[in-house]
C-alpha atoms as a PDB file:
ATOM      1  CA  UNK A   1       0.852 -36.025  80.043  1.00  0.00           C
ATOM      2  CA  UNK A   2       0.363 -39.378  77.721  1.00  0.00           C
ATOM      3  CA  UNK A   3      -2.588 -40.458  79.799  1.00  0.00           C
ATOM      4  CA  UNK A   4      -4.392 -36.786  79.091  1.00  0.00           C
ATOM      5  CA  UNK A   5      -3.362 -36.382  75.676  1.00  0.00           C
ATOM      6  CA  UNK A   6      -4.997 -39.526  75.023  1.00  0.00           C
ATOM      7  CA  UNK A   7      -8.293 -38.692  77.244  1.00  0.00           C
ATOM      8  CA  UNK A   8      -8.199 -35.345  75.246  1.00  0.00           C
ATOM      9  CA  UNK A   9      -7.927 -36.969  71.863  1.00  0.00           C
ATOM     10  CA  UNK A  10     -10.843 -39.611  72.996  1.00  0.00           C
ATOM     11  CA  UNK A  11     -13.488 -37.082  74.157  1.00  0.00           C
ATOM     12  CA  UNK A  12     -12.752 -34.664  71.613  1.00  0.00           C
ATOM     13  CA  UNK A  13     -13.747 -37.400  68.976  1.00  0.00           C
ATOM     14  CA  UNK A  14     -16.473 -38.599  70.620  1.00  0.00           C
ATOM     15  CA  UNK A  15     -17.932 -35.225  70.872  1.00  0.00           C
ATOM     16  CA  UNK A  16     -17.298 -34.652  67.081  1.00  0.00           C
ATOM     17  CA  UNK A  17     -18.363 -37.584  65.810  1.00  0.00           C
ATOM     18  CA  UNK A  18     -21.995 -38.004  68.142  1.00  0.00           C
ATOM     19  CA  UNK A  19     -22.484 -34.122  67.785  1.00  0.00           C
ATOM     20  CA  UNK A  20     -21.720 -35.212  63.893  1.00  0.00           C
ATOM     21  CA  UNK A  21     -24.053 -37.714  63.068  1.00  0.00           C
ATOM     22  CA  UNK A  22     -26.811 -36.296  65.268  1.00  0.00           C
ATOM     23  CA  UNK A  23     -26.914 -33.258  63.368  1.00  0.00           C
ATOM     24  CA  UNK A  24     -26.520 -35.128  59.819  1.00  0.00           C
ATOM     25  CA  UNK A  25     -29.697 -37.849  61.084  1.00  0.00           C
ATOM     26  CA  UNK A  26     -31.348 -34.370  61.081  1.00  0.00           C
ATOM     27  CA  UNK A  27     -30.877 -33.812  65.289  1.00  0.00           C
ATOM     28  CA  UNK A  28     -31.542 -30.375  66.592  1.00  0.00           C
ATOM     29  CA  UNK A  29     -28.783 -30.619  69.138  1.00  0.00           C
ATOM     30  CA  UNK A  30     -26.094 -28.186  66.981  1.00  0.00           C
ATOM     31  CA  UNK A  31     -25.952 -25.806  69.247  1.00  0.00           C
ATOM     32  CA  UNK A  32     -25.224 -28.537  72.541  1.00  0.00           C
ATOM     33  CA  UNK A  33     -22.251 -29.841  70.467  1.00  0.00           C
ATOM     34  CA  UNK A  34     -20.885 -26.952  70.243  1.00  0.00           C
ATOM     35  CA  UNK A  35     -21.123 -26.171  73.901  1.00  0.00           C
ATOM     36  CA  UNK A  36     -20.089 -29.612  74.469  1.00  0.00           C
ATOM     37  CA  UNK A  37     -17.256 -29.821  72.140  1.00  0.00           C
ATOM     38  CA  UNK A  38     -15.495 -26.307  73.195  1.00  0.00           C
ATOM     39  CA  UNK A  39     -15.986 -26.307  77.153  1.00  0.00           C
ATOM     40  CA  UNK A  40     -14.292 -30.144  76.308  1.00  0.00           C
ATOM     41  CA  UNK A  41     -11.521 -28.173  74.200  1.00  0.00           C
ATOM     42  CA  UNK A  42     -11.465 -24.831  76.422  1.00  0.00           C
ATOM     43  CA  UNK A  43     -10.627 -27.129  79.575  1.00  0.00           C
ATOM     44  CA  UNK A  44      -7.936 -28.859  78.056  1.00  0.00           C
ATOM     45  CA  UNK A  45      -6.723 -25.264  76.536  1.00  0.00           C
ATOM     46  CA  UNK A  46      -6.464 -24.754  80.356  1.00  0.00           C
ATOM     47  CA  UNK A  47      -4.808 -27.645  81.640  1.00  0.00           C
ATOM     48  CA  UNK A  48      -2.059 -27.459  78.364  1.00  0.00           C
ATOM     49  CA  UNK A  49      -1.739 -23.705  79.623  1.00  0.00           C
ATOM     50  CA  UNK A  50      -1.614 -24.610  83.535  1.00  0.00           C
ATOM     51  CA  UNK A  51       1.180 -26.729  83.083  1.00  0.00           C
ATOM     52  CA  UNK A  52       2.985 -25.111  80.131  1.00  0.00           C
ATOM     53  CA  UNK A  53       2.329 -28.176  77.347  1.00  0.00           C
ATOM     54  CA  UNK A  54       3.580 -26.998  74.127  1.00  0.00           C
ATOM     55  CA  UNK A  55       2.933 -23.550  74.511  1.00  0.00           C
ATOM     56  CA  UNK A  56       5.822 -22.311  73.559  1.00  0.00           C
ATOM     57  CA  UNK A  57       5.801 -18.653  71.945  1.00  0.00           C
ATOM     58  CA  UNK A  58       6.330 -19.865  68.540  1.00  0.00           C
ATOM     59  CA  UNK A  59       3.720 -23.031  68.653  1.00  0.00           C
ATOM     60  CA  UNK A  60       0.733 -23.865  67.005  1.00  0.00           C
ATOM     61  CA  UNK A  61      -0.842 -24.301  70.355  1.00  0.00           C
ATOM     62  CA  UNK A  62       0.280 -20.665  71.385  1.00  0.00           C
ATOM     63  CA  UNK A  63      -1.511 -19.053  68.492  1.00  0.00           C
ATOM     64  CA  UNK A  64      -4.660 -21.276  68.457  1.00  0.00           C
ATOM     65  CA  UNK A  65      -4.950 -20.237  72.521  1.00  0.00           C
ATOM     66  CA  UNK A  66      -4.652 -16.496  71.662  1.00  0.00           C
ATOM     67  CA  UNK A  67      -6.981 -16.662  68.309  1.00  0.00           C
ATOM     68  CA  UNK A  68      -9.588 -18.564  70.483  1.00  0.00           C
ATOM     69  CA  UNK A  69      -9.528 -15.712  73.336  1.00  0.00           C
ATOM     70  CA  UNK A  70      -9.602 -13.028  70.937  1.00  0.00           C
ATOM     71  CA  UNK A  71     -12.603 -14.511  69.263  1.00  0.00           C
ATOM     72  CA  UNK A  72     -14.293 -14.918  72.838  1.00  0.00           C
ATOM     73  CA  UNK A  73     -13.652 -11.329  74.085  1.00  0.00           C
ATOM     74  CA  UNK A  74     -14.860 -10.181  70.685  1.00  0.00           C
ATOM     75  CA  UNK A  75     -17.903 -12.392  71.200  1.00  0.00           C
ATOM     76  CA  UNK A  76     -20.852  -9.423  72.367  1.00  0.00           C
ATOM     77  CA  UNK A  77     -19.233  -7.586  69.316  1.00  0.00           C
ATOM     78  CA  UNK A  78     -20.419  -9.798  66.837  1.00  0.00           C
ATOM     79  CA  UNK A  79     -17.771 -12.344  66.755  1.00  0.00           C
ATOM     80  CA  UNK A  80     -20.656 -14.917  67.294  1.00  0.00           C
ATOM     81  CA  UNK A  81     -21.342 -15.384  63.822  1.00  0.00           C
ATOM     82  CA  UNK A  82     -17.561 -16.279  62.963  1.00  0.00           C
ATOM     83  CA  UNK A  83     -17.674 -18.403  65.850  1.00  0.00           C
ATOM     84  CA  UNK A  84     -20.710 -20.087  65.084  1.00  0.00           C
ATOM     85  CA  UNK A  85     -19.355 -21.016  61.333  1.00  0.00           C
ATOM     86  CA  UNK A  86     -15.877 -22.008  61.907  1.00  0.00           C
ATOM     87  CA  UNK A  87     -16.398 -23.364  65.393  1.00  0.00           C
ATOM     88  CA  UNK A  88     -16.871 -27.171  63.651  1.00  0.00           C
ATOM     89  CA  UNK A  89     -13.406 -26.502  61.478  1.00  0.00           C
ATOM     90  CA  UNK A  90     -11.742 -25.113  65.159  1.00  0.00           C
ATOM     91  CA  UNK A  91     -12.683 -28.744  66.711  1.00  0.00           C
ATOM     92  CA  UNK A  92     -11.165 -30.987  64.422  1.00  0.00           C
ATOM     93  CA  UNK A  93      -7.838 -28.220  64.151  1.00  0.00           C
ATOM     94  CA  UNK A  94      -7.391 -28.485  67.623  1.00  0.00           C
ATOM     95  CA  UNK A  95      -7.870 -32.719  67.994  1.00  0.00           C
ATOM     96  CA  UNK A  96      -5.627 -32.474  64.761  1.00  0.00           C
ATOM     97  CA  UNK A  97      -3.062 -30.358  66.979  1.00  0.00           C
ATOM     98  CA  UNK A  98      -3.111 -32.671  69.854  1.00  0.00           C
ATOM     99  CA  UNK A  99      -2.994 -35.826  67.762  1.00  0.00           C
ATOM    100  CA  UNK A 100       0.221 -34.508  66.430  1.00  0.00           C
ATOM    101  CA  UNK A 101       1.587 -33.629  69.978  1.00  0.00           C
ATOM    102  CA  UNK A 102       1.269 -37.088  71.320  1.00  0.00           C
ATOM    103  CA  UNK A 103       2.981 -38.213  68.069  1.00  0.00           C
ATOM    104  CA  UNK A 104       5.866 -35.741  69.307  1.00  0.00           C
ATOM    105  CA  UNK A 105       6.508 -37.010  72.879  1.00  0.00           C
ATOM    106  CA  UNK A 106       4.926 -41.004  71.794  1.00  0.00           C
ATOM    107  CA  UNK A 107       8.685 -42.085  70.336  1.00  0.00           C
ATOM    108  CA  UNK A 108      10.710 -41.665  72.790  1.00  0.00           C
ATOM    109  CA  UNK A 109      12.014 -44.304  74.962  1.00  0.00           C
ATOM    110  CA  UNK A 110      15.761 -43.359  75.127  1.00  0.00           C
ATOM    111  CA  UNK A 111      14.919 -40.435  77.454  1.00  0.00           C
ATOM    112  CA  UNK A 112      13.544 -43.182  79.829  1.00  0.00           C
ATOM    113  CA  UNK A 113      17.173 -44.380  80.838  1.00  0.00           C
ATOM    114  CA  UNK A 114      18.213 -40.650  82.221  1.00  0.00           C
END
C-alpha cells in the first residue's frame, strides 16, 4: 500500500504542477489536465475502493468517493460547469487526502514485530 500511496502522491503532482504551469505560460491544454489529472485520481479512487483503503463509512475518503460519483452521474444535467470550476480545488483535496494517509500508516514500525 506504501509503494502506491507514494506512486499516487507522485503522479498526482506531476499532473498538477505540468497541467499548472502550462496553463499559467498561457498553454491551451486545460482541458487535457483535467482529463489527465482525474482518470489519474478516478483510478486510484478505484484501487483505494477495490481493496477497501481508508474507506471507512465515516472517512474523508468515503465522502470525497460518493461527492465525486454524484457529481459524475449529475454530469449530462449540468453538473459540468461545477465540475469544470472546482475540478482544480478537487485535485489538490484529494493529493492533500492521500498525503495525509501515508502520514497515517508511515509511523509505524512496532506493528512490524507481530
Amino acid at each position: 500500500m506504501k509503494r502506491f500511496k507514494y506512486l499516487d502522491i507522485v503522479v498526482s503532482w506531476l499532473c498538477i504542477l505540468a497541467f499548472g504551469a502550462d496553463y499559467l505560460r498561457g498553454g491551451n491544454h486545460l482541458a487535457e489536465g483535467y482529463l489527465v489529472t482525474g482518470g489519474w485520481q478516478s483510478c486510484s479512487m478505484l484501487v483505494h475502493g477495490s481493496r477497501h483503503w481508508f474507506t471507512g463509512r465515516r472517512g474523508l475518503r468515503f465522502y470525497y468517493h460518493w461527492l465525486t460519483v454524484l457529481l459524475l452521474l449529475t454530469f449530462p444535467l449540468g453538473s459540468y460547469w461545477v465540475l469544470w470550476c472546482i475540478a482544480p480545488f478537487l485535485a489538490l483535496f484529494y493529493t492533500g487526502l492521500c498525503m495525509w494517509e501515508l502520514s497515517r500508516i508511515r509511523p509505524r514500525p512496532l506493528s512490524l514485530l507481530k
